[in-house]
Protein backbone atom coordinates (compact mmCIF):
# COMPACT_ATOMS: atom_id res chain seq x y z
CA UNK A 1 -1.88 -32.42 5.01
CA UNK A 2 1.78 -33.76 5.67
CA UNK A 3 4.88 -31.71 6.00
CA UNK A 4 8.51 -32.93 5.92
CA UNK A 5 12.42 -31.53 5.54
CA UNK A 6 13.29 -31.06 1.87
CA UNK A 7 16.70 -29.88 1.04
CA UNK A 8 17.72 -29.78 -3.18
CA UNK A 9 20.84 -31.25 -4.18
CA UNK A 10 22.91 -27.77 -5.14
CA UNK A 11 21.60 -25.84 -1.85
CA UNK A 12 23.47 -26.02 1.43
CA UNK A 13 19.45 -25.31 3.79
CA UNK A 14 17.07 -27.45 4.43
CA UNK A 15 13.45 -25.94 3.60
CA UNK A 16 9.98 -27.22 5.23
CA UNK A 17 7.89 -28.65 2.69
CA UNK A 18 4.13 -28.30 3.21
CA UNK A 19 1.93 -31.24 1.21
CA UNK A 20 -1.44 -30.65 0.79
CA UNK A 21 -3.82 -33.71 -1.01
CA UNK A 22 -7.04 -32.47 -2.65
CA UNK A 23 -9.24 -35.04 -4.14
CA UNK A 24 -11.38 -33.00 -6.89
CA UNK A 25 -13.96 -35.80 -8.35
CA UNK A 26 -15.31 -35.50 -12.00
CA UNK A 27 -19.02 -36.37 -11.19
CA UNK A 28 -21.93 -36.36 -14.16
CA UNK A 29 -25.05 -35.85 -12.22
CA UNK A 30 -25.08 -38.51 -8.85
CA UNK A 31 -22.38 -40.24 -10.55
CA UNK A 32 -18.62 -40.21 -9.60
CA UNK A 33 -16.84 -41.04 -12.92
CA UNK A 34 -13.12 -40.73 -11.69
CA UNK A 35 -11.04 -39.41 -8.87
CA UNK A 36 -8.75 -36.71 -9.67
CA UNK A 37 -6.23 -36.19 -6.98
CA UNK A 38 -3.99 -33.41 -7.16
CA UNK A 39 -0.97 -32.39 -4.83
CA UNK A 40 -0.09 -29.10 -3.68
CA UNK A 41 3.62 -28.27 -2.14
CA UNK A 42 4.47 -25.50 -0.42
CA UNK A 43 8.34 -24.58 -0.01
CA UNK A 44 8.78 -22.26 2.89
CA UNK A 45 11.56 -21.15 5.57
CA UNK A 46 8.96 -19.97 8.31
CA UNK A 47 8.94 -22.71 11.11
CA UNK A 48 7.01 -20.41 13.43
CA UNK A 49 3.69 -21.60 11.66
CA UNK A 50 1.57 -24.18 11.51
CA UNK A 51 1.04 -26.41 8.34
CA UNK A 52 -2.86 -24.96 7.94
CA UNK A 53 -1.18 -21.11 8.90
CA UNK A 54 1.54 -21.90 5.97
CA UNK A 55 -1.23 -23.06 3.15
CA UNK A 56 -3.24 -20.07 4.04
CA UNK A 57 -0.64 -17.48 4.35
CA UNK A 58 0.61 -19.01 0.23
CA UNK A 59 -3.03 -18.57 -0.93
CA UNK A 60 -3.18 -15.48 0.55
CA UNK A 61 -0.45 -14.10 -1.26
CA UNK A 62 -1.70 -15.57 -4.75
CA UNK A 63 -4.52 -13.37 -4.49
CA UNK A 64 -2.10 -10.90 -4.06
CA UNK A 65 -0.73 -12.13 -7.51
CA UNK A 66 -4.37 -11.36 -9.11
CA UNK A 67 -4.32 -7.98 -8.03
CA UNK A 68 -0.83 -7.43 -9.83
CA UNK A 69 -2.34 -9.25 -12.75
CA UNK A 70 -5.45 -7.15 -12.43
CA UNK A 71 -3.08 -3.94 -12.83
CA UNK A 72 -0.81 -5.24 -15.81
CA UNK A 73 -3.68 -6.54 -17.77
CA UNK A 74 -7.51 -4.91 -16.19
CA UNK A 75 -6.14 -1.25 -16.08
CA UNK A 76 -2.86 -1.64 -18.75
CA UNK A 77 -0.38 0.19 -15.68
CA UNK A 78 2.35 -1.41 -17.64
CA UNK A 79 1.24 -0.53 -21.14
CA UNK A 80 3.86 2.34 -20.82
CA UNK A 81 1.89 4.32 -24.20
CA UNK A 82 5.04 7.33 -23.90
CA UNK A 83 8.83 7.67 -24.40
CA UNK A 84 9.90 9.29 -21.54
CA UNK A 85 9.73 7.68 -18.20
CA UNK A 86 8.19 11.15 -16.40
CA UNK A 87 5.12 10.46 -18.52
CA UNK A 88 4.84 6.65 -18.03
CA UNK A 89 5.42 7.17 -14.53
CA UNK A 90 2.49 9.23 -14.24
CA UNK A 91 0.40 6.75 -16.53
CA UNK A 92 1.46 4.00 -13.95
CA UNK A 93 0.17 6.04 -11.12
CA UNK A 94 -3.24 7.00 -12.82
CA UNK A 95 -4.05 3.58 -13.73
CA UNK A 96 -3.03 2.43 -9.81
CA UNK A 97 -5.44 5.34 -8.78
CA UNK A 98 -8.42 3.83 -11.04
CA UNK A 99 -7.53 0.42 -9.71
CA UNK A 100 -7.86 1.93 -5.83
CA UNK A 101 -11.02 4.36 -6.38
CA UNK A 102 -12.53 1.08 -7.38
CA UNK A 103 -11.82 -0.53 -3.99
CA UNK A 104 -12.70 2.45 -2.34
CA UNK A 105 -16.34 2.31 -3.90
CA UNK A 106 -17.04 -0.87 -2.96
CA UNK A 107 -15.68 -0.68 0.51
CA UNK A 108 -17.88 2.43 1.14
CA UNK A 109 -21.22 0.48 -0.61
CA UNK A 110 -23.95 0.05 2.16
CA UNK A 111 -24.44 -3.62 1.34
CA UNK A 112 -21.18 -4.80 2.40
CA UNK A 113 -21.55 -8.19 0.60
CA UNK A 114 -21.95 -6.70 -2.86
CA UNK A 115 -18.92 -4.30 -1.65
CA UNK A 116 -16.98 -7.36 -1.28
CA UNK A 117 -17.83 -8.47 -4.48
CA UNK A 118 -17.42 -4.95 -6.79
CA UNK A 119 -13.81 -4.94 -4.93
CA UNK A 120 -12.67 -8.62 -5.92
CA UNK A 121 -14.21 -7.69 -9.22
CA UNK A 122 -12.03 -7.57 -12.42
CA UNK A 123 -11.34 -4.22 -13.74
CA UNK A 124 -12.58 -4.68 -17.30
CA UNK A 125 -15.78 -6.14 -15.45
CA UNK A 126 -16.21 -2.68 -13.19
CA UNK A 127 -15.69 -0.58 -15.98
CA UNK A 128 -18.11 -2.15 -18.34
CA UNK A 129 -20.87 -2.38 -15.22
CA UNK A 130 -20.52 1.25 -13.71
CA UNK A 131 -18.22 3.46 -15.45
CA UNK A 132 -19.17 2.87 -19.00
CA UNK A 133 -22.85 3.77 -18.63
CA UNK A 134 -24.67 5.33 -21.82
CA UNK A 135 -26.02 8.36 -20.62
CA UNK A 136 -27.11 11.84 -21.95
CA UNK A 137 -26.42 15.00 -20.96
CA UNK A 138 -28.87 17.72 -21.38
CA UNK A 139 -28.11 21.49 -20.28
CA UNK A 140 -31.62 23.46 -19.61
CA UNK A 141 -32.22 27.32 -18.65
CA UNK A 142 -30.22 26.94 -15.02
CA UNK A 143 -29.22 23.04 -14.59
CA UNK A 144 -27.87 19.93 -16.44
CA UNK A 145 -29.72 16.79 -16.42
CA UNK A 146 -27.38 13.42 -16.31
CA UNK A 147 -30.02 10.78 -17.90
CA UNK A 148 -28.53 7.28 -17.51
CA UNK A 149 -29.92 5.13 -20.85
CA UNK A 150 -28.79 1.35 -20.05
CA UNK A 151 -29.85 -0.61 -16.63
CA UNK A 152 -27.91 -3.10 -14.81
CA UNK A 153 -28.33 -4.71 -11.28
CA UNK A 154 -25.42 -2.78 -9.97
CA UNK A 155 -27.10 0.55 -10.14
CA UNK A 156 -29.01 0.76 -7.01
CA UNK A 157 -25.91 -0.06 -4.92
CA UNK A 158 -24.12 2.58 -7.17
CA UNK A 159 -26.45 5.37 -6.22
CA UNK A 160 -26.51 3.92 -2.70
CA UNK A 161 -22.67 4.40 -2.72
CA UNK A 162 -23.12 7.77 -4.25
CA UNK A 163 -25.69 8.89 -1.19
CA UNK A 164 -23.26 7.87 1.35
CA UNK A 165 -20.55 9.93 -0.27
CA UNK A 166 -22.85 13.10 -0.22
CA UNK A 167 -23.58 12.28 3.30
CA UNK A 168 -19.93 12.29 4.34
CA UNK A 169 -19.34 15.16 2.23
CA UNK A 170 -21.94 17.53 4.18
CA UNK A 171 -20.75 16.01 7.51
């Protein structure tokens, strides 16, 4: 990691300019077949940080990019299917809400690691594992019976989710 003054021609500041060197070998098996070294720059203004703080404050904020990607393109927010902006307004906020109940199920799983994982999940991913479930519904004398037809590994932490959301309801 190197860091160094950078100022472009047309601009009247100087910027700090953050280097970082990554050497990402193309191996088959044991075997290293070639190097592959590849340079990452960071342009910032902040001198407050370190080089390591400014490298993971920029990655940081690229996974911030996936979740707006993740809302253009997992739940279509800006598919804008109306008109009138009232109505694609609300559409926007819907799809935002999907996007956060999904977040909010994982962070209230019991296994935390799999919580961590159904929240950096993909949307289309989420709502092919636990939203799109075949199931059938079947309406006897005094109850209805919710019979889930498909299996997938995600279930049991989905009904373990679903207990501890009963449990906070009651309390």
């Amino acid at each position: 990691m190197a860091e160094f003054e950078y100022r472009p021609v047309k601009c009247k500041q100087t910027y700090r300019m953050v280097v970082v060197r990554k050497n990402l070998s193309i191996e088959k098996g044991e075997e290293v077949l070639f190097d592959d070294i590849r340079y990452f720059f960071y342009i910032t203004t902040r001198r407050d940080l370190t080089a390591a703080e400014v490298v993971r404050l920029a990655n940081g904020r690229c996974d911030q990019e996936n979740v707006i990607e993740q809302l253009k393109n997992g739940v279509n927010a800006m598919r804008m299917p109306v008109r009138d902006l009232e109505s694609n307004w609300a559409y926007m906020v819907m799809a935002t809400l999907a996007w956060n109940l999904k977040s909010w199920f994982g962070m209230l799983m019991p296994d935390k690691a799999r919580g961590s994982e159904l929240i950096k999940m993909e949307f289309r991913r989420f709502l092919h594992t636990l939203i799109l479930l075949p199931a059938q519904i079947i309406r006897t004398g005094r109850k209805i019976v919710c019979r889930l037809l498909g299996y997938n590994a995600w279930l049991k932490d989905f009904f373990a989710a679903w207990e501890r959301i009963r449990q906070m309801a009651i309390t």
